[in-house]
Protein backbone atom coordinates (compact mmCIF):
# COMPACT_ATOMS: atom_id res chain seq x y z
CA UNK A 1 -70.58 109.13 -220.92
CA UNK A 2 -71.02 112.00 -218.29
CA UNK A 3 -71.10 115.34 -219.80
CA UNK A 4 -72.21 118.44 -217.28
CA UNK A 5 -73.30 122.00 -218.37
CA UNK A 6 -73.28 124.79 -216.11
CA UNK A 7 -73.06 128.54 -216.40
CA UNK A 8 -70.52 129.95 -213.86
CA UNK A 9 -71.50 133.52 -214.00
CA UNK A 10 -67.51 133.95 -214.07
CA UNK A 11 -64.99 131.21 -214.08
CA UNK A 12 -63.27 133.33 -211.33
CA UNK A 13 -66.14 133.62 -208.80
CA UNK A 14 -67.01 130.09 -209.30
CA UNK A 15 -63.34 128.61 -208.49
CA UNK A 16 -63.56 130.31 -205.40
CA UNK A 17 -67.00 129.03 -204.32
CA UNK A 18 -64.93 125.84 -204.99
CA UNK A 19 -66.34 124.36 -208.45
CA UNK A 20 -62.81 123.20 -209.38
CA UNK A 21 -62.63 120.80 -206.52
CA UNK A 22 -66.23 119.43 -207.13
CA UNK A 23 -65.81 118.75 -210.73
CA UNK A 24 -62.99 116.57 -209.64
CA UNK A 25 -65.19 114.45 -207.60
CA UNK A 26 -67.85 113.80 -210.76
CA UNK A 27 -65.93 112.22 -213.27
CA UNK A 28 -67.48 114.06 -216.08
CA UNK A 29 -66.38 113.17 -219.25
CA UNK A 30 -67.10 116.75 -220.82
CA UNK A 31 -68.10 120.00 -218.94
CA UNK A 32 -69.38 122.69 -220.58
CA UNK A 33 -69.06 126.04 -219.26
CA UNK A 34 -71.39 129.35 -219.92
CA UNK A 35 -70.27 132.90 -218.97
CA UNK A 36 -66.92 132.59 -218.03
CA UNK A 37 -66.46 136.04 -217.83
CA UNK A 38 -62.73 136.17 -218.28
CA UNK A 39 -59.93 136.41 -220.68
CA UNK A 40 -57.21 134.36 -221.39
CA UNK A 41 -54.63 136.32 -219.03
CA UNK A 42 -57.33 136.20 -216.41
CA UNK A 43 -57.35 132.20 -215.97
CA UNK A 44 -55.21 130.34 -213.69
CA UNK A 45 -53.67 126.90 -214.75
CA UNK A 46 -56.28 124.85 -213.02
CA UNK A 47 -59.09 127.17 -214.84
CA UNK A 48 -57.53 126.18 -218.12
CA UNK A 49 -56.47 122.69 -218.07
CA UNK A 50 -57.97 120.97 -214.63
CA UNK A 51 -56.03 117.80 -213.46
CA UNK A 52 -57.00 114.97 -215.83
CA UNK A 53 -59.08 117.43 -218.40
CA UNK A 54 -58.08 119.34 -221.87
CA UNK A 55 -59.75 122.75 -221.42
CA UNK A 56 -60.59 125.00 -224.19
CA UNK A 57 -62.47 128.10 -225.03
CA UNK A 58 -64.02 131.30 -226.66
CA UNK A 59 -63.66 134.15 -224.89
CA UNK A 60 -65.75 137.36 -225.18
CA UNK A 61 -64.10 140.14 -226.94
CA UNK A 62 -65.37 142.68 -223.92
CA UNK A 63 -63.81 141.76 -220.54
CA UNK A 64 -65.65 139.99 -218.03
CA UNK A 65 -68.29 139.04 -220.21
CA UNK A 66 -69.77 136.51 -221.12
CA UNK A 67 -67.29 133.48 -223.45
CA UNK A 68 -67.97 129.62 -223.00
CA UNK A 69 -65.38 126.60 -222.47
CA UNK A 70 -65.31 122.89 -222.93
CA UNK A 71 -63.46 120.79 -220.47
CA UNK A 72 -62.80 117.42 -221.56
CA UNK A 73 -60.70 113.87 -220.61
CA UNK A 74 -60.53 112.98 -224.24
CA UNK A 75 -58.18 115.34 -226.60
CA UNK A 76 -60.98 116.49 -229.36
CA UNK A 77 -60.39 115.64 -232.92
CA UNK A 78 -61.52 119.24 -233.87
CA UNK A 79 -62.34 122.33 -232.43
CA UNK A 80 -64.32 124.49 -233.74
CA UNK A 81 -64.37 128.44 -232.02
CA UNK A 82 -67.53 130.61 -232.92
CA UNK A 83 -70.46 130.23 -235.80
CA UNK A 84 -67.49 132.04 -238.11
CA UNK A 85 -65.74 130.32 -240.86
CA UNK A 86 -67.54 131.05 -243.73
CA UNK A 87 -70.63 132.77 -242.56
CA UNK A 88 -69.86 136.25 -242.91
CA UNK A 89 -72.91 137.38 -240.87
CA UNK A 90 -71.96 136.34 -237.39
CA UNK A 91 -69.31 138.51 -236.27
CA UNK A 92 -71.31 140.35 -234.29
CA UNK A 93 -72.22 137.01 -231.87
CA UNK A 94 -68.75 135.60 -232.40
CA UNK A 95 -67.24 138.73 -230.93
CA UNK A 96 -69.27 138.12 -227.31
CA UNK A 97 -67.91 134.19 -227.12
CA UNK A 98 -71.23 132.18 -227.00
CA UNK A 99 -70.17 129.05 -228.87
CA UNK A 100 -67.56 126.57 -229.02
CA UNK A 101 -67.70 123.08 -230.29
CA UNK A 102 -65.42 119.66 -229.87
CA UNK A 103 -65.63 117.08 -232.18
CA UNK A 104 -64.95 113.40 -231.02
CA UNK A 105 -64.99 110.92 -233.95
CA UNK A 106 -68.84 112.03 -235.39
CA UNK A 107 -70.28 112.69 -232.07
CA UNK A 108 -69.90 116.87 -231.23
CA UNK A 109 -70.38 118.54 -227.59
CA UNK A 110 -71.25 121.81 -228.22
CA UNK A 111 -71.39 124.50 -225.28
CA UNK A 112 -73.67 127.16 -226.40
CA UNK A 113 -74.52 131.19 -224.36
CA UNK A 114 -77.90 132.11 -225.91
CA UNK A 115 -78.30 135.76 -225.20
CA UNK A 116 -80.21 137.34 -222.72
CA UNK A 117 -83.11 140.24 -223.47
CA UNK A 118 -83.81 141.10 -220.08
CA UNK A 119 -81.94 144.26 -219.73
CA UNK A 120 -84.01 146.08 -222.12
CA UNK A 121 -85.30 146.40 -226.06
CA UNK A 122 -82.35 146.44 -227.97
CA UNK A 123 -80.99 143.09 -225.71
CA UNK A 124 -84.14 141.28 -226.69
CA UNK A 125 -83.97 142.51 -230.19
CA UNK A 126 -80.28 141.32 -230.53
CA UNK A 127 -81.85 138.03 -229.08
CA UNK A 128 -84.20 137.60 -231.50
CA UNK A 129 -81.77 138.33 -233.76
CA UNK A 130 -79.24 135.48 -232.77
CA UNK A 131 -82.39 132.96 -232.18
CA UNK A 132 -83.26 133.90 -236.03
CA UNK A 133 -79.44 133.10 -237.34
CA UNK A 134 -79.22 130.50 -234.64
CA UNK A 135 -82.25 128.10 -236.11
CA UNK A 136 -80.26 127.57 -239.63
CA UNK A 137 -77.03 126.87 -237.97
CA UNK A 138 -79.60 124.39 -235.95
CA UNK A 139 -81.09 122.67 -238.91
CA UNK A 140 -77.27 122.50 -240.79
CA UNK A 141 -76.44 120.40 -237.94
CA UNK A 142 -79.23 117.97 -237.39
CA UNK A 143 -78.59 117.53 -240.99
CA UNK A 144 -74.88 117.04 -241.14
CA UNK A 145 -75.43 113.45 -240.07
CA UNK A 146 -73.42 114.08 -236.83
CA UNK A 147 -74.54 113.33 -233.16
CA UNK A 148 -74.50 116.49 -231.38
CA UNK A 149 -74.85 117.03 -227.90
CA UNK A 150 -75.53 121.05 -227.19
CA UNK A 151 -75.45 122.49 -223.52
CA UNK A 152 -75.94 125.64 -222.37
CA UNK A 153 -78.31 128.43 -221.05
CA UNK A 154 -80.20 128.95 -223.53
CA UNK A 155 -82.09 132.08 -221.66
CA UNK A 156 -85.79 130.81 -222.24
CA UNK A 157 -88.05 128.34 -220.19
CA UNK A 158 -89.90 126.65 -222.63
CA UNK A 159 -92.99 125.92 -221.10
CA UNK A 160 -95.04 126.51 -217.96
CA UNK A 161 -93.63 123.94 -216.26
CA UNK A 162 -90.15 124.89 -216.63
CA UNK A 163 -90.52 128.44 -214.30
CA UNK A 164 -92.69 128.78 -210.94
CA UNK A 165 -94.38 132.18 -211.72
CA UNK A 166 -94.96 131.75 -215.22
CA UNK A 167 -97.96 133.80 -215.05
CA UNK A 168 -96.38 136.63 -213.94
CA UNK A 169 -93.61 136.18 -216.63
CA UNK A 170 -95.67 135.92 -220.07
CA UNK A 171 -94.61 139.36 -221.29
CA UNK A 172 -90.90 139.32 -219.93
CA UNK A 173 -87.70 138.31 -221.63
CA UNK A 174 -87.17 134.57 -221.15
CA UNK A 175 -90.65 133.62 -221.46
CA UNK A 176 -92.13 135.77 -224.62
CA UNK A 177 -94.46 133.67 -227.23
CA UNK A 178 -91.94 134.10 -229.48
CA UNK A 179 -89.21 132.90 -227.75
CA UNK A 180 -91.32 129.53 -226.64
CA UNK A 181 -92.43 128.98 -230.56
CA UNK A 182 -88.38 128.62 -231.54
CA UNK A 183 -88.08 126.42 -229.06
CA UNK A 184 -91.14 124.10 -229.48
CA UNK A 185 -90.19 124.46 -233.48
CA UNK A 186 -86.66 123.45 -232.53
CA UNK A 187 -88.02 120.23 -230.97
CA UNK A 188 -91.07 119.55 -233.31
CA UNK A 189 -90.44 120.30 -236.16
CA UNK A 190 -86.38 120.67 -237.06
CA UNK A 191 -85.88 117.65 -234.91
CA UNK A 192 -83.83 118.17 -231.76
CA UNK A 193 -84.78 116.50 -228.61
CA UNK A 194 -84.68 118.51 -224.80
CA UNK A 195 -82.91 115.64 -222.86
CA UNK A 196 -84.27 116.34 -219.63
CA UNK A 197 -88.02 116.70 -220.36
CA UNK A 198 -87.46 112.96 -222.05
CA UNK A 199 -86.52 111.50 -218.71
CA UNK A 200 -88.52 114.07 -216.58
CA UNK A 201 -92.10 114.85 -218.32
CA UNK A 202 -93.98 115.64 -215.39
CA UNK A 203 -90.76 117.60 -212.93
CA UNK A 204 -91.13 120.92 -211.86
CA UNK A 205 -89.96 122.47 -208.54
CA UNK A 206 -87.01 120.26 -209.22
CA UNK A 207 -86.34 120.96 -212.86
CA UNK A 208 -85.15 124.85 -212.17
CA UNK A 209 -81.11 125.61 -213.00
CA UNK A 210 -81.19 128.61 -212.32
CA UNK A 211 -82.71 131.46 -209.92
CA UNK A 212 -81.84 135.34 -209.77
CA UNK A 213 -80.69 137.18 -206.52
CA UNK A 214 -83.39 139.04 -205.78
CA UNK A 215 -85.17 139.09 -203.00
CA UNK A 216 -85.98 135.00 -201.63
CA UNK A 217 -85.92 133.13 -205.25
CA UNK A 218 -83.30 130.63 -204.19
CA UNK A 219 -84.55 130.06 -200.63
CA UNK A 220 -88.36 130.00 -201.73
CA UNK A 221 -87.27 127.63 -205.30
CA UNK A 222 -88.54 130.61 -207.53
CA UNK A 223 -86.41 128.77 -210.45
CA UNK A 224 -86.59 128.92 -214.13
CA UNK A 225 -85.07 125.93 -216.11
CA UNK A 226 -82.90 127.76 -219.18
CA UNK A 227 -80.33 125.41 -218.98
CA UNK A 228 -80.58 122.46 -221.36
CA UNK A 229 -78.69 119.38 -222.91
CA UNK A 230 -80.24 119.49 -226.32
CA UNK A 231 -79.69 116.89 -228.68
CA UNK A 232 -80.33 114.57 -231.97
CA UNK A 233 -82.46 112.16 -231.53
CA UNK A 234 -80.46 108.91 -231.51
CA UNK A 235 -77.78 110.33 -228.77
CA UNK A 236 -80.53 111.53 -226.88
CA UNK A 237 -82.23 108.29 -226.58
CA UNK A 238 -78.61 107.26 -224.71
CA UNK A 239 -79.51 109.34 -222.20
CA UNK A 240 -80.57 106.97 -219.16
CA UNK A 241 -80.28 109.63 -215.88
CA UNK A 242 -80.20 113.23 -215.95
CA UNK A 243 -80.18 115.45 -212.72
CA UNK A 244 -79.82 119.27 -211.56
CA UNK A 245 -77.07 119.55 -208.62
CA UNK A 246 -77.85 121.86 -205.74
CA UNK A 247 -76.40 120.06 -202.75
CA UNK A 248 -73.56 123.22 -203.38
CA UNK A 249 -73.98 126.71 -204.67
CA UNK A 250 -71.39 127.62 -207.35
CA UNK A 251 -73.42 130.29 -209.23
CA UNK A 252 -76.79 131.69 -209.84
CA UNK A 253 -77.55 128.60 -212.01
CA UNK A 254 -77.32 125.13 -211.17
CA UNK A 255 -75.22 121.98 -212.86
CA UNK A 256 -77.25 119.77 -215.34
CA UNK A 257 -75.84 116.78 -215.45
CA UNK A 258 -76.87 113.88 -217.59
CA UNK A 259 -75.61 110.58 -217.99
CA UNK A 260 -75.60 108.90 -221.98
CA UNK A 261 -74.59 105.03 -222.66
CA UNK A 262 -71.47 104.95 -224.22
C-alpha cells in the first residue's frame, strides 16, 4: 500500500506545474492533499476525480485558502468531513478545511492542515489553540481500536534534526518548546508513531519537505521537515520504505511518500 502526502499550496498552481500527470506515474494507492486552496467551482474534472482515483474533500470556507483532499483507487467505506459531528467546539477549525478522513474496512487515511503561527500572535495563538483540541481528538483515535494513517503538514519540525538552522529558529513559529513538547507527547506518551524517523533515525539534509521562497532556501537545502505520515503503532510497523520526492518541483513542500505491506 502506497499512500503519498503533499501540500500543494493550491490544487490550481500545482496542476499546472504538472502534479496531475506525475501522480499518474506513482501508483499511489491514497494521496493526501494539504492547502488546496480552492472551492468546489474552482476544480476541474481531473482535480476532482483523476483517471483511476475517487477524489474527495473539505474545502475552506474563505476562498483560496487553505481545505485538504483524499484521492484514492479504492471507493471509501466512510467519509468523514471535519472534527464536527458532535463536538460542538470545532467550528471554528472546520470552517478553514484542515481535516478529512476515509475509512477502508478498520484501517483510516486521514489528511490533516495543522495551522500555521507564523504570520503573527493571534495565528500562533489559534495554533495552540487547535494543537490543544487536536491532542483529544488524537488520543480518541489511538483508542478507537482503528489503524489510522494521518498525513499532512503538520507546521512544526520536531526536533533539531528535522530543520537546518534550528538555532536560529528556537523562538519562531514552527519550532517553539511548546510546539515540540505536543509532538514528542504525541509520540511518547499517547502512542502515535512518526513513520519516517522509524525508517530514517539518523537523516537530515534529506529529510526536509518543505522550504520557503525566500532568498536561496531551496537551492542551498535550507528545509524544514513539517510534513509527516503519523501513525498507530501496528500500521506503522508496515511501513518498509519511505522517501521525500524532489526530482520535480510542484510546490513549496515536497511529496512524502511511504510504502506499508498490505
Amino acid at each position: 500500500m502506497k499512500i503519498i502526502s503533499l501540500n500543494l499550496n493550491g490544487i490550481r498552481s500545482a496542476t499546472n506545474k504538472g502534479v496531475q500527470t506525475w501522480l499518474q506515474t506513482q501508483n499511489a494507492d491514497v494521496v493526501c492533499m494539504q492547502e488546496i486552496k480552492a472551492q468546489q467551482a474552482d476544480m476541474t474534472p481531473e482535480m476532482l476525480n483523476p483517471a483511476g482515483y475517487y477524489g474527495y474533500f473539505h474545502y475552506a470556507e474563505k476562498k483560496g485558502y487553505s481545505g485538504v483532499g483524499i484521492y484514492c483507487k479504492a471507493k471509501p467505506d466512510a467519509v468523514i468531513e471535519g472534527l464536527g459531528g458532535s463536538n460542538d467546539g470545532v467550528q471554528d477549525i472546520d470552517s478553514e478545511g484542515r481535516y478529512l478522513e476515509c475509512q477502508f474496512g478498520n484501517l483510516s487515511v486521514i489528511s490533516l492542515y495543522l495551522p500555521s503561527g507564523s504570520s503573527g500572535e493571534e495565528r500562533q495563538a489559534f495554533k495552540f489553540s487547535v494543537m490543544t483540541r487536536f491532542m483529544l481528538h488524537m488520543q480518541a483515535l489511538i483508542k478507537s481500536g482503528r489503524e489510522i494513517i494521518i498525513c499532512g503538514d503538520w507546521n512544526i519540525a520536531h526536533k533539531e534534526a528535522d530543520l537546518k538552522n534550528y538555532k536560529g529558529n528556537k523562538k519562531n513559529s514552527g519550532f517553539l518548546p511548546e510546539e515540540r513538547a505536543w509532538l514528542t507527547t504525541l509520540f511518547d506518551e499517547v502512542g502515535w508513531v512518526d513513520v519516517y524517523r522509524t525508517l530514517h533515525p539518523n537523516t537530515t539534509d534529506e529529510c526536509y519537505t518543505w522550504w520557503s521562497n525566500r532568498g536561496q532556501a531551496y537551492a542551498k537545502n535550507v528545509g524544514w521537515r513539517i510534513d509527516y505520515q503519523i501513525a498507530t503503532p501496528a500500521i506503522a510497523a508496515k511501513a518498509v520504505s519511505t522517501s521525500v520526492y524532489k526530482a520535480e518541483r510542484f510546490s513549496d513542500h515536497a511529496p512524502l511518500i511511504v510504502e506499508y505491506l498490505d
